[in-house]
N, C-alpha and C. Protein backbone atom coordinates (compact mmCIF):
# COMPACT_ATOMS: atom_id res chain seq x y z
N UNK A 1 -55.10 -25.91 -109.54
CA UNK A 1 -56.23 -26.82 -109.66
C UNK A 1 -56.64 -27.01 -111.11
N UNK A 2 -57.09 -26.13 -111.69
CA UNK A 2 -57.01 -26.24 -113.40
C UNK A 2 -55.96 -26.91 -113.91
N UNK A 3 -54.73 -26.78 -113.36
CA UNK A 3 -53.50 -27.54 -114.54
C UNK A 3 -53.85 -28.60 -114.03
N UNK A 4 -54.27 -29.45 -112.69
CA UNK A 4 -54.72 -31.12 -112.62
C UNK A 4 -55.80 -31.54 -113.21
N UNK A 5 -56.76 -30.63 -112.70
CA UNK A 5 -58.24 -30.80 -112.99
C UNK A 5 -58.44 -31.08 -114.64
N UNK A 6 -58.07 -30.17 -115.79
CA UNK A 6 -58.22 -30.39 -116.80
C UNK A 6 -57.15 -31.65 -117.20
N UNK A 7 -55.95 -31.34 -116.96
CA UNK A 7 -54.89 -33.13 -117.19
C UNK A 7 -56.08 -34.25 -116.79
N UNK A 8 -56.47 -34.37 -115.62
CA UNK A 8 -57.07 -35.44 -115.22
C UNK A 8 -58.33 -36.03 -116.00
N UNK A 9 -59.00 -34.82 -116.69
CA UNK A 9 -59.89 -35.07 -117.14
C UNK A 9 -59.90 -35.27 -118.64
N UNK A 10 -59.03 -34.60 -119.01
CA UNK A 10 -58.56 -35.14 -120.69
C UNK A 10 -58.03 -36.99 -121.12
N UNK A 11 -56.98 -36.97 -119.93
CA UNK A 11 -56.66 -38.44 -119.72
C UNK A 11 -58.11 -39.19 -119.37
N UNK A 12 -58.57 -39.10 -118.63
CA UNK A 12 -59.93 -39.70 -118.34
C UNK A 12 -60.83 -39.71 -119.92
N UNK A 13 -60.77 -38.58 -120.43
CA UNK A 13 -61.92 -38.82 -121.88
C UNK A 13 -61.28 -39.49 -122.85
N UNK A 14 -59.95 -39.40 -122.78
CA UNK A 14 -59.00 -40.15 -123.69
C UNK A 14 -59.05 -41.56 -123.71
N UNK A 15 -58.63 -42.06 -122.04
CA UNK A 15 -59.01 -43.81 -121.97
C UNK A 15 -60.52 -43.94 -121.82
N UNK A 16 -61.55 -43.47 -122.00
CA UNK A 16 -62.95 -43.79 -122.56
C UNK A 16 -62.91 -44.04 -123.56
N UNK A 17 -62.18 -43.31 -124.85
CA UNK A 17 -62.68 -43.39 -125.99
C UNK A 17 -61.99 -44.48 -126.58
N UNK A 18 -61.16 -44.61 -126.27
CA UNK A 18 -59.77 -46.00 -125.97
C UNK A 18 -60.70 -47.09 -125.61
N UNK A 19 -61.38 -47.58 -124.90
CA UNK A 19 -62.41 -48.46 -124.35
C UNK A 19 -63.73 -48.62 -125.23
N UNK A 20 -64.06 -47.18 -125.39
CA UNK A 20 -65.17 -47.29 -126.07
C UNK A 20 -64.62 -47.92 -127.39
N UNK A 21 -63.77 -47.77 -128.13
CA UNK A 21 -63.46 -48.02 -129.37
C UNK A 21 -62.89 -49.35 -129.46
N UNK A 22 -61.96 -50.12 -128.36
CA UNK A 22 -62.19 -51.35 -128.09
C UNK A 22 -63.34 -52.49 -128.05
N UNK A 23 -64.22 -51.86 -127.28
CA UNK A 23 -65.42 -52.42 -126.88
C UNK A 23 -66.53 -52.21 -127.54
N UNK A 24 -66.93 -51.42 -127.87
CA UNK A 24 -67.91 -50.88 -128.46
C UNK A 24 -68.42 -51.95 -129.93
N UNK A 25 -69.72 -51.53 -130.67
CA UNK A 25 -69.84 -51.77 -131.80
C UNK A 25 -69.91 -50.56 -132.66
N UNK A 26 -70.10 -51.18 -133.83
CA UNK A 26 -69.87 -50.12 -135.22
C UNK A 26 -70.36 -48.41 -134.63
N UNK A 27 -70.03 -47.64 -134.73
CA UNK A 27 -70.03 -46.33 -134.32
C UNK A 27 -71.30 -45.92 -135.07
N UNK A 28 -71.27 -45.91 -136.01
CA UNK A 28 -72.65 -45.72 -136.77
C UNK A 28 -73.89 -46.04 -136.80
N UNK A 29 -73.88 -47.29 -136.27
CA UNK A 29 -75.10 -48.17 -135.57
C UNK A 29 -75.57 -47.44 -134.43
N UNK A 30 -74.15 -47.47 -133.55
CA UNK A 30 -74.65 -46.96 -132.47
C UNK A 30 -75.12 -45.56 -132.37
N UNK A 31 -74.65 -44.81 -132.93
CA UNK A 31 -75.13 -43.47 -133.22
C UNK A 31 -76.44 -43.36 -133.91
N UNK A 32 -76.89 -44.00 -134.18
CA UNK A 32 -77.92 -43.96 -135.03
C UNK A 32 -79.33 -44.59 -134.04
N UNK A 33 -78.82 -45.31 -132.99
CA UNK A 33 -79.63 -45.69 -131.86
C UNK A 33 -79.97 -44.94 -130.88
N UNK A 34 -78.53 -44.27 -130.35
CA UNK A 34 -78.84 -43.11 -129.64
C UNK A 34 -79.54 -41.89 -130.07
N UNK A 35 -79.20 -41.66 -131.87
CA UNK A 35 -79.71 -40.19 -132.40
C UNK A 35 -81.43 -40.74 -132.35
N UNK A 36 -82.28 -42.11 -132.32
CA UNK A 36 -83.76 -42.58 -132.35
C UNK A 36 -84.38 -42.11 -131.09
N UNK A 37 -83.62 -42.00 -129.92
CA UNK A 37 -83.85 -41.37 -128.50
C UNK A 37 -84.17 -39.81 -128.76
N UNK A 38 -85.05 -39.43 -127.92
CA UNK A 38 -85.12 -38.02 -127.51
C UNK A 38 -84.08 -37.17 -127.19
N UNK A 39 -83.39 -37.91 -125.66
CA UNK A 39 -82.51 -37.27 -125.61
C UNK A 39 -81.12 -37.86 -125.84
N UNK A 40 -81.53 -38.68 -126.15
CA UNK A 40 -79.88 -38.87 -127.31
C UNK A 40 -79.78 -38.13 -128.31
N UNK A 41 -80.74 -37.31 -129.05
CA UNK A 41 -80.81 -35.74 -129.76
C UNK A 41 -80.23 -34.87 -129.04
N UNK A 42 -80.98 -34.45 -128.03
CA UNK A 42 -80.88 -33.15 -127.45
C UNK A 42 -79.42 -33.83 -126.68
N UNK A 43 -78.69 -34.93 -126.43
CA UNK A 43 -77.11 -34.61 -126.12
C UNK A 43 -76.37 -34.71 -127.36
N UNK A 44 -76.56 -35.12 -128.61
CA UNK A 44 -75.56 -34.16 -129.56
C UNK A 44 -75.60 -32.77 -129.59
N UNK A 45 -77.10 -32.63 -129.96
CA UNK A 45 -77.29 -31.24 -129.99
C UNK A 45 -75.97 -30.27 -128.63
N UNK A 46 -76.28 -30.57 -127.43
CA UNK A 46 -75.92 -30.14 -126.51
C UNK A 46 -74.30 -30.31 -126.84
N UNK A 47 -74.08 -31.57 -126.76
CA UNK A 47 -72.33 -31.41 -127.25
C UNK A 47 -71.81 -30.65 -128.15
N UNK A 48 -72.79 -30.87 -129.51
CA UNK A 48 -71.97 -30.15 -130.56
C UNK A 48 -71.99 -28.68 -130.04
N UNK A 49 -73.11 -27.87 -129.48
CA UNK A 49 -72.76 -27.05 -129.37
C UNK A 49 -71.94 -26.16 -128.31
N UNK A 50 -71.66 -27.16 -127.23
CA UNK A 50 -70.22 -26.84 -126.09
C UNK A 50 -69.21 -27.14 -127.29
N UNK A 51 -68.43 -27.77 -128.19
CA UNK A 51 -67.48 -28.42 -128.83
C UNK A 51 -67.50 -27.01 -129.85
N UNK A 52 -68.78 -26.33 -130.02
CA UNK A 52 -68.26 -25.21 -131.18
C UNK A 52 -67.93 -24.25 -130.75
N UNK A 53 -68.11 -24.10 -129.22
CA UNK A 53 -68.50 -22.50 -128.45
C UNK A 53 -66.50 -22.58 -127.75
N UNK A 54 -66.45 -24.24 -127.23
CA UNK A 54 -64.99 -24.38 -126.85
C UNK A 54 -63.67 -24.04 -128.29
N UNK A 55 -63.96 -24.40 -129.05
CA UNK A 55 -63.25 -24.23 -130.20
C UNK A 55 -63.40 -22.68 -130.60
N UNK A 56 -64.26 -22.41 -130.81
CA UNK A 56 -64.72 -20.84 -130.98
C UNK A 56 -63.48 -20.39 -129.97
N UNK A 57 -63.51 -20.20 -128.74
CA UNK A 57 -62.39 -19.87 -127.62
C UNK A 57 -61.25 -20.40 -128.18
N UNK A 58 -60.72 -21.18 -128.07
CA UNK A 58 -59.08 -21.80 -128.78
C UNK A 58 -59.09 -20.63 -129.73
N UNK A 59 -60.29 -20.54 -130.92
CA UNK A 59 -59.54 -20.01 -132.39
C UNK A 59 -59.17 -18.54 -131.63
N UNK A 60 -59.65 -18.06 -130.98
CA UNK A 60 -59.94 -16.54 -130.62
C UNK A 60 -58.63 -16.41 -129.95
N UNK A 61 -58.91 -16.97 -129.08
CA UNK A 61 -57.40 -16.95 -128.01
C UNK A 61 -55.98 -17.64 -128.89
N UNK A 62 -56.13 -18.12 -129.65
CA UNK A 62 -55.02 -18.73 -130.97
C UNK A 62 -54.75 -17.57 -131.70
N UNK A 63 -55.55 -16.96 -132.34
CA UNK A 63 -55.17 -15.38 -133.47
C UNK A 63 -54.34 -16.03 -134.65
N UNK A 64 -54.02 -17.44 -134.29
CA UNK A 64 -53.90 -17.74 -135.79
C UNK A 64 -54.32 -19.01 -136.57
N UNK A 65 -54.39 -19.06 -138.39
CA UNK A 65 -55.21 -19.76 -138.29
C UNK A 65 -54.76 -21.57 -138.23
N UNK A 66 -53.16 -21.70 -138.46
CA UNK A 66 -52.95 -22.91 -138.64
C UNK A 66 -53.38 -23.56 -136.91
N UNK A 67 -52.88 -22.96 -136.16
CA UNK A 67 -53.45 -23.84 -134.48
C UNK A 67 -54.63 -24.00 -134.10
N UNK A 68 -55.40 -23.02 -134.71
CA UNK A 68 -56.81 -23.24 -134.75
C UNK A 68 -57.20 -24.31 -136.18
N UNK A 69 -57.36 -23.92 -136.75
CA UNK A 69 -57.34 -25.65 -137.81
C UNK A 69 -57.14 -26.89 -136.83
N UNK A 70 -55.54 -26.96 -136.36
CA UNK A 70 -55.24 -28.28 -136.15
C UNK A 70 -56.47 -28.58 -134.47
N UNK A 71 -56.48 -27.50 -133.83
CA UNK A 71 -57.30 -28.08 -132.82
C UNK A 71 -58.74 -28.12 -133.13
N UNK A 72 -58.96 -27.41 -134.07
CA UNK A 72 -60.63 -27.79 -134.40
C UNK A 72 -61.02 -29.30 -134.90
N UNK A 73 -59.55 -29.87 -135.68
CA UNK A 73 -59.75 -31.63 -135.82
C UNK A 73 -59.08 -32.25 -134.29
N UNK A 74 -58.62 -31.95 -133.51
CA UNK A 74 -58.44 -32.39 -132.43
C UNK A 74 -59.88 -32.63 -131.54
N UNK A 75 -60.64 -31.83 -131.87
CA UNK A 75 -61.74 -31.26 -130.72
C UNK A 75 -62.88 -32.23 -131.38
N UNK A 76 -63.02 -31.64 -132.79
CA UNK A 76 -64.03 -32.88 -133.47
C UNK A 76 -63.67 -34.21 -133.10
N UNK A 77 -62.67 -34.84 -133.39
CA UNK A 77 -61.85 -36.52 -133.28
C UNK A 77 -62.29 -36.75 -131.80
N UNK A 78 -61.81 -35.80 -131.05
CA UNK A 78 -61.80 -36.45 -129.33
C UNK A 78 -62.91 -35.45 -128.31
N UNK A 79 -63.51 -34.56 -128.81
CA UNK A 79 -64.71 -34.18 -128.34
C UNK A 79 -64.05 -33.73 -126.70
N UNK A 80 -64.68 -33.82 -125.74
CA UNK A 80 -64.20 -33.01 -124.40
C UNK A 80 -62.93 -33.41 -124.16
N UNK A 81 -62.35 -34.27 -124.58
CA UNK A 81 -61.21 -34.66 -124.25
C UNK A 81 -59.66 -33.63 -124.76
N UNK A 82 -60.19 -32.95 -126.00
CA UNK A 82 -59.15 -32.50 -126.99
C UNK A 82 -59.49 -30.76 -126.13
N UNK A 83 -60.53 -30.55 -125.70
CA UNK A 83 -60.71 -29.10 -124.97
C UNK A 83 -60.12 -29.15 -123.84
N UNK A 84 -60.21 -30.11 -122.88
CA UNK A 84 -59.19 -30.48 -121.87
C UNK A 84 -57.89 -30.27 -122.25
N UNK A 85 -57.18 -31.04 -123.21
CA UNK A 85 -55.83 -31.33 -123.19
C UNK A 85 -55.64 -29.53 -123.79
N UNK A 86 -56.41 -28.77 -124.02
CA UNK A 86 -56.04 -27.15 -124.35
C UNK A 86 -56.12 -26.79 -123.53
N UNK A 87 -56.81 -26.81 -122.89
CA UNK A 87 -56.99 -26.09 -121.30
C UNK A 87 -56.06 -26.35 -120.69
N UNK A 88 -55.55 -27.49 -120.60
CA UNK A 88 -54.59 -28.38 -119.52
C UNK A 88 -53.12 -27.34 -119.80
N UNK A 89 -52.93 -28.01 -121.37
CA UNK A 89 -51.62 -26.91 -121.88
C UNK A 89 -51.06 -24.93 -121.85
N UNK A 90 -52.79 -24.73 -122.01
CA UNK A 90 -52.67 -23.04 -121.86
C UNK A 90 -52.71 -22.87 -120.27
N UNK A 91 -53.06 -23.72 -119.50
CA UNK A 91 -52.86 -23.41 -117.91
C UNK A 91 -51.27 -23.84 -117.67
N UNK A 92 -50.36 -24.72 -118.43
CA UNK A 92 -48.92 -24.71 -117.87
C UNK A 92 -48.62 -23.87 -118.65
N UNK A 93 -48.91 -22.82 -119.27
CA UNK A 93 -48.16 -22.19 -120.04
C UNK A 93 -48.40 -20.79 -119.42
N UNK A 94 -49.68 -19.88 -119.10
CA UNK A 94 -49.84 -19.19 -118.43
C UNK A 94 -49.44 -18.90 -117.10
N UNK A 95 -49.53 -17.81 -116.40
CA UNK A 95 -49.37 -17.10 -115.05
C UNK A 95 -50.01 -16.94 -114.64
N UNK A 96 -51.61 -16.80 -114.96
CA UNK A 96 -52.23 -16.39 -113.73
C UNK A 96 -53.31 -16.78 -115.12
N UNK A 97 -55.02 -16.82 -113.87
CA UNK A 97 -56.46 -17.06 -114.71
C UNK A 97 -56.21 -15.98 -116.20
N UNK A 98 -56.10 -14.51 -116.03
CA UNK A 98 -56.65 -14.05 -117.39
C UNK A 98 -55.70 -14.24 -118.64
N UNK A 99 -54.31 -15.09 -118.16
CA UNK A 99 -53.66 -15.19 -119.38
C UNK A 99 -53.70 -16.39 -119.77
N UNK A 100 -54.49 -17.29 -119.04
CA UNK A 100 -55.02 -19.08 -119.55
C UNK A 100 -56.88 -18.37 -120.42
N UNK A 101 -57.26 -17.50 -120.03
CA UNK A 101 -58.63 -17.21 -120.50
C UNK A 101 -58.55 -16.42 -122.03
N UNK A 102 -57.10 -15.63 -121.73
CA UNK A 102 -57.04 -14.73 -123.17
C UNK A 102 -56.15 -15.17 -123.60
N UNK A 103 -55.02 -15.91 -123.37
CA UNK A 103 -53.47 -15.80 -124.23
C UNK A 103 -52.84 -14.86 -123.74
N UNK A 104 -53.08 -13.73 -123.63
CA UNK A 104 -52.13 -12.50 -123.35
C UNK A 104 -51.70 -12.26 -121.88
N UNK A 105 -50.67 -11.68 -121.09
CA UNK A 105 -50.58 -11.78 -120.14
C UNK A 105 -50.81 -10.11 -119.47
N UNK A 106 -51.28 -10.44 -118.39
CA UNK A 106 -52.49 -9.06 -117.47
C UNK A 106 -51.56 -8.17 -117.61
């Protein structure tokens, strides 16, 4: 269920941002409309800090530093989408929950 669940949902944040970036206007504008909202604050706030706590996990479970680098600009660029597509990959790569949670196998 994790190896679909996260695929499905990375692809899903991926063609959003694909759309959004089609469709959308200037990113900066718009950010700057949403950051005038209350809680258009309190959901950066809230994202950035799932996006540091998920990355935090990659670097830890990575132990080294070039894969952690490259996914910390993955994660910034594509936000839930780039934590998905890690999740997605360390679940086909693992055997069982604690070696998709740590890297190491039980």
């Amino acid at each position: 269920m994790l190896r679909v669940g996260a695929t499905l949902g990375a692809l899903a944040m991926f063609a959003t941002i694909v759309v959004a970036l089609g469709t959308g206007g200037p990113l900066g504008a718009q950010g700057a409309q949403i950051g005038a909202l209350v809680w258009g604050r309190v959901t950066f706030v809230d994202l950035g800090l799932a996006l540091v706590a998920g990355w935090a996990w990659i670097a830890w479970r990575e132990r080294r530093v070039v894969p952690a680098i490259a996914w910390l600009v993955v994660t910034a660029v594509t936000g839930s989408g780039g934590l998905l597509l890690y999740v997605s990959l360390a679940a086909r790569r693992a055997h069982d929950v604690p070696e998709v949670l740590t890297g190491r196998s039980a």
